[in-house]
Protein backbone atom coordinates (compact mmCIF):
# COMPACT_ATOMS: atom_id res chain seq x y z
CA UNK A 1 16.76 33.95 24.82
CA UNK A 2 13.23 35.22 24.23
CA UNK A 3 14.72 37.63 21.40
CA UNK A 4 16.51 34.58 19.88
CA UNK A 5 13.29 32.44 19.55
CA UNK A 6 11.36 34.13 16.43
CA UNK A 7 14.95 34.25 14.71
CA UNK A 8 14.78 30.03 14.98
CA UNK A 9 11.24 29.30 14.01
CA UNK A 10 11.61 32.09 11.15
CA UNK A 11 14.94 30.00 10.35
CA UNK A 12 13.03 26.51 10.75
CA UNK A 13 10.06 27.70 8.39
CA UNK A 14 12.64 28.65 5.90
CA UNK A 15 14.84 25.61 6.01
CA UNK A 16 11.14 23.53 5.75
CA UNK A 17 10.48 25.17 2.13
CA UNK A 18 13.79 24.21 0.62
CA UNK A 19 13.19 20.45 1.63
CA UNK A 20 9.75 20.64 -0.19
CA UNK A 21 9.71 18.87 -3.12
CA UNK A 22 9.17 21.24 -5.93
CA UNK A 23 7.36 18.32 -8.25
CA UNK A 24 5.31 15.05 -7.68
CA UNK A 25 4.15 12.07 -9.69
CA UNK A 26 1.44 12.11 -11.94
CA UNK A 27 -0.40 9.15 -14.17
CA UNK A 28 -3.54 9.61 -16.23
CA UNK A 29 -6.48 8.39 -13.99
CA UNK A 30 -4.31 6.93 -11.33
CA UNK A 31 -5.76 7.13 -7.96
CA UNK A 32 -3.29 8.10 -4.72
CA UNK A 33 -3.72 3.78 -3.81
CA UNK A 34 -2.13 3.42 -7.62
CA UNK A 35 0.76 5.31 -6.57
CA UNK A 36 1.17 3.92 -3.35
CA UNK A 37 1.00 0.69 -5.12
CA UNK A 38 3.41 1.89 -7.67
CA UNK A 39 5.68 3.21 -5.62
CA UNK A 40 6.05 0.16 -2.98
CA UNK A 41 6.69 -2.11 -6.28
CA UNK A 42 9.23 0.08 -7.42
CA UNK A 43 11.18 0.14 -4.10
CA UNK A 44 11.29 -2.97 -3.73
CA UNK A 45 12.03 -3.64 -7.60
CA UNK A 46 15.38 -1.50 -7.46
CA UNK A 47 16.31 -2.25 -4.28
CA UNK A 48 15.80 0.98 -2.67
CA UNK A 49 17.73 0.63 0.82
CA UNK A 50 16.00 0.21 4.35
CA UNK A 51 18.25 2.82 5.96
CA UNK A 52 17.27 5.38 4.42
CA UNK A 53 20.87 6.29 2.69
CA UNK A 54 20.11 7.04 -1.13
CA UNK A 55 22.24 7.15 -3.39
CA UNK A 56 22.19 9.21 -7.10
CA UNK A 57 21.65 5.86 -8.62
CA UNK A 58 18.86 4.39 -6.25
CA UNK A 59 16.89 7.57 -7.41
CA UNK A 60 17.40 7.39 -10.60
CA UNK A 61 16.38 3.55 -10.60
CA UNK A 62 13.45 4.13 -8.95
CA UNK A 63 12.44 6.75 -11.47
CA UNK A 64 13.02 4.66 -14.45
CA UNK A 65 10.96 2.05 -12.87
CA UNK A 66 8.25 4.67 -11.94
CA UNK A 67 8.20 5.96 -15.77
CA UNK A 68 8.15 2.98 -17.06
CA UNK A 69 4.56 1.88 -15.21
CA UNK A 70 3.27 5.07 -16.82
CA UNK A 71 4.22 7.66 -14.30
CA UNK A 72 5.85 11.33 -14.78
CA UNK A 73 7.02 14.01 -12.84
CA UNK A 74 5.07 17.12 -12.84
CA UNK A 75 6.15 20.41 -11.62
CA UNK A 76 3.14 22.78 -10.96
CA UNK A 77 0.97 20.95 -12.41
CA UNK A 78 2.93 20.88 -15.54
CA UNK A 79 5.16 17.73 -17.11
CA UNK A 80 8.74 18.66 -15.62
């Protein structure tokens, strides 16, 4: 077992990168409160659901609405 244990936190760290998001939000002299503000709005503007289960279209909802109060993804630090 004590052979087996760096194979499963290697395996852990890897599976951790892949659920990083590779972008983020940005807006023009928006402050991290903005986007929490933002963000809440938007949720509960396209009725993002409590449970957790997203669906394609929930996303894409709540990145029209995000977009539309000035936001946009940036990967990098670049406009995605």
């Amino acid at each position: 077992m004590n052979r087996l244990l760096p194979i499963f936190i290697c395996l852990n760290l890897m599976s951790g990168c892949v659920l990083w998001p590779n972008w983020h939000w940005e807006k023009e002299g928006a402050s991290t409160a903005d986007y929490q503000s933002d963000l809440r709005f938007c949720k509960s503007q396209t009725e993002q659901p409590l449970d957790g289960n997203v669906t394609k279209e929930s996303v894409a909802r709540l990145h029209a609405c995000m977009e539309r109060r000035g936001w946009h993804k940036s990967k990098n630090g670049k406009p995605a």
